[in-house]
C-alpha atoms as a PDB file:
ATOM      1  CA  UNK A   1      26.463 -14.131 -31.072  1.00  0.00           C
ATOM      2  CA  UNK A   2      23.999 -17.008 -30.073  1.00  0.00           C
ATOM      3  CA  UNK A   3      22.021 -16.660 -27.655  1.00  0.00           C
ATOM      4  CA  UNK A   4      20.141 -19.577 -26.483  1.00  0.00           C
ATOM      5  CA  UNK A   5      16.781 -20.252 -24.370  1.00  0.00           C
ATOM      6  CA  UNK A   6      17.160 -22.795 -21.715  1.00  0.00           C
ATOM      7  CA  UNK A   7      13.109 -24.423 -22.312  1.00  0.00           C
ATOM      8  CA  UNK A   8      13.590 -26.797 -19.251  1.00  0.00           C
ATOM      9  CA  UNK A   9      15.393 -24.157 -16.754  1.00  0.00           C
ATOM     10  CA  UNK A  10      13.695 -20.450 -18.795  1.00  0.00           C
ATOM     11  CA  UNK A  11      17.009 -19.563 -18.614  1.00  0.00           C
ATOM     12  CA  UNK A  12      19.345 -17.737 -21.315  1.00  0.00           C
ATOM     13  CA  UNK A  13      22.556 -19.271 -22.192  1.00  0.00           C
ATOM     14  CA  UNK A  14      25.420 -17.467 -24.136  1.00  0.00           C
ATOM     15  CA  UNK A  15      28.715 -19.006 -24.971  1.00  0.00           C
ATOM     16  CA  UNK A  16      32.263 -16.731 -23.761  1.00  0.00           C
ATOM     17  CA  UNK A  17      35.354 -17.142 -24.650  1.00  0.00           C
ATOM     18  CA  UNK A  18      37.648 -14.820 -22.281  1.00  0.00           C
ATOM     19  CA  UNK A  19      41.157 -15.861 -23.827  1.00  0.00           C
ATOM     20  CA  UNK A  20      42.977 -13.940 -21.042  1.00  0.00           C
ATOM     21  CA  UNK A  21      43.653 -12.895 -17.525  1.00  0.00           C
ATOM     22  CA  UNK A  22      42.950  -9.014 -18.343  1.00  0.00           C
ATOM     23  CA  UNK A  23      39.569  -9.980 -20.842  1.00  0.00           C
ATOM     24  CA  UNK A  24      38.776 -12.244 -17.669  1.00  0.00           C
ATOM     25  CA  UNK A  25      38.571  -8.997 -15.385  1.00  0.00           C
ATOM     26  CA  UNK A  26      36.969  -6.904 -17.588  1.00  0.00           C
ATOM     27  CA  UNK A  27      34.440  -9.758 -18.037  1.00  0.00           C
ATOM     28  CA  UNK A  28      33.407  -9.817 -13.806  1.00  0.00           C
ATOM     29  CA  UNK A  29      33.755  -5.991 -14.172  1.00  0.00           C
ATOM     30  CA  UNK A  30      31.110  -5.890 -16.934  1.00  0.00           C
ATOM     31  CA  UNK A  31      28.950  -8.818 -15.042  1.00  0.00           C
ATOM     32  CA  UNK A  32      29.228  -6.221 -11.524  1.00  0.00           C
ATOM     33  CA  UNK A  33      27.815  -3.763 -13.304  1.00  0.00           C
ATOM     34  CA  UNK A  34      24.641  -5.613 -14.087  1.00  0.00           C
ATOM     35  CA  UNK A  35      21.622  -6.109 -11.912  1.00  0.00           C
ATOM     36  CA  UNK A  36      20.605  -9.819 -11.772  1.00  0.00           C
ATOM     37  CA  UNK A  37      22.365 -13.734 -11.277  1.00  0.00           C
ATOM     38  CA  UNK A  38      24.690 -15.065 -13.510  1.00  0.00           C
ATOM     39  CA  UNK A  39      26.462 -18.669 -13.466  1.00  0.00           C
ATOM     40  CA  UNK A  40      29.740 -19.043 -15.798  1.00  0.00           C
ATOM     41  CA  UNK A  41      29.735 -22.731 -15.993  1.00  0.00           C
ATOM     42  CA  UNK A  42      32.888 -25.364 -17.768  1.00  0.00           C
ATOM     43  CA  UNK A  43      31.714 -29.188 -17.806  1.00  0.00           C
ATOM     44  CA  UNK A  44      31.078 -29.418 -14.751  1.00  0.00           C
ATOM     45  CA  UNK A  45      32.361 -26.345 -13.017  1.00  0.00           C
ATOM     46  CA  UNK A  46      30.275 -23.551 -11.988  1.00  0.00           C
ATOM     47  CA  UNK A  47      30.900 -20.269 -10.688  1.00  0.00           C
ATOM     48  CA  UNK A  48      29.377 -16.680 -10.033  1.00  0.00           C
ATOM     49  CA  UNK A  49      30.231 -14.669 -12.994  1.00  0.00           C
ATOM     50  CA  UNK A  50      30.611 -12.152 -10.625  1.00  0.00           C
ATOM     51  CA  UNK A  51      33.855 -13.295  -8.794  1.00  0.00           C
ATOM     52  CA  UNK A  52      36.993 -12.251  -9.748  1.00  0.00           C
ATOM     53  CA  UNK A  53      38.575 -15.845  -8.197  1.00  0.00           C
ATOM     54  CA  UNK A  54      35.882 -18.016  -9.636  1.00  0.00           C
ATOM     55  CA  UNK A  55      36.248 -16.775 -13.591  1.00  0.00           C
ATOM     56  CA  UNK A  56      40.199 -16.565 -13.262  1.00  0.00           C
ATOM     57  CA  UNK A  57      40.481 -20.241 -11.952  1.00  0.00           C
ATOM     58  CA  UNK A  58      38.641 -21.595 -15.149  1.00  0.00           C
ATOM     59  CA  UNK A  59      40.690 -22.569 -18.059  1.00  0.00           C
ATOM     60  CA  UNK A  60      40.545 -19.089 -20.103  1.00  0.00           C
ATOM     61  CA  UNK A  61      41.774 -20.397 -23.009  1.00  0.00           C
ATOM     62  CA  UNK A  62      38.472 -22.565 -23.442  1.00  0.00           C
ATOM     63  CA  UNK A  63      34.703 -21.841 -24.081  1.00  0.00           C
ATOM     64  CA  UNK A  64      32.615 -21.397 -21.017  1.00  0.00           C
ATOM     65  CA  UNK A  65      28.699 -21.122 -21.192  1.00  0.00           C
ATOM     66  CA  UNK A  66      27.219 -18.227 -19.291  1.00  0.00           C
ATOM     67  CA  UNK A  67      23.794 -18.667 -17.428  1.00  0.00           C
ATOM     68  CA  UNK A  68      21.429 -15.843 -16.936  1.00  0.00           C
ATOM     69  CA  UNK A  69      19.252 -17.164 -13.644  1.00  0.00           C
ATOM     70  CA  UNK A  70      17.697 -13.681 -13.321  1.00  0.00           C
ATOM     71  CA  UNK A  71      18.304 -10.518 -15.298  1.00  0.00           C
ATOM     72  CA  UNK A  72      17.195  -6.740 -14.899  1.00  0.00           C
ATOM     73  CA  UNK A  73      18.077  -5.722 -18.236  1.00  0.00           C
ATOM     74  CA  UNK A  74      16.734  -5.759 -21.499  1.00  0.00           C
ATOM     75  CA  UNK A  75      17.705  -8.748 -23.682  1.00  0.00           C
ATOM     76  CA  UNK A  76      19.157  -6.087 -26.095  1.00  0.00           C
ATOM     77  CA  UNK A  77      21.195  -4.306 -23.398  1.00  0.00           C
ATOM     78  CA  UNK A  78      22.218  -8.004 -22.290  1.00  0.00           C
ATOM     79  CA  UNK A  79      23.317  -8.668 -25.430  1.00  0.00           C
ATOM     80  CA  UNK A  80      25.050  -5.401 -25.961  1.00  0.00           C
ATOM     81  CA  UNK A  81      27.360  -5.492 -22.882  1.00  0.00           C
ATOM     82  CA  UNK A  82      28.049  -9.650 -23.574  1.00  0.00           C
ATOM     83  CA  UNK A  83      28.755  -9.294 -27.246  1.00  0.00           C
ATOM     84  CA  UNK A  84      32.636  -8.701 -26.803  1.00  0.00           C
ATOM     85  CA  UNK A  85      33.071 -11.545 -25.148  1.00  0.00           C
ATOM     86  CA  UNK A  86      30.978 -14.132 -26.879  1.00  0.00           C
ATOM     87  CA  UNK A  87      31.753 -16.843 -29.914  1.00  0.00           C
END
């Protein structure tokens, strides 16, 4: 898994790859059950990693960088509950 500080934003960066409709769910669902911001961005398409309609009208089948703009967790928790869905 790579994760990947942002220097000119302080941001992290990690790159998903949901493959499918169902992954896609289970992806927002994991992203609700975090405290904090988080963009799932495609060139240059962005959307709430939180919505259900935002994630599903990406193209799955390709990578998508996820931005964390504010996190409550740990970075190891972060990583934890990302690492399923990451390349």
């Amino acid at each position: 898994m790579e994760t990947c500080k942002n220097p000119e934003k302080n941001m992290l960066t990690y790159n998903i790859l949901l493959r499918t409709p169902d992954n896609a769910i289970r992806f927002v669902n994991t992203m609700n059950s975090l405290d904090g911001y988080f963009d799932l961005c495609m060139g240059s398409r962005t959307f709430d990693a939180k919505s259900v309609l935002g994630v599903l009208s990406m193209d799955l089948r390709r990578p998508m960088v996820l931005r964390v703009i504010k996190n409550g967790h740990s970075l190891e928790e972060l990583n934890d509950r990302l690492e399923p869905y990451c390349i």
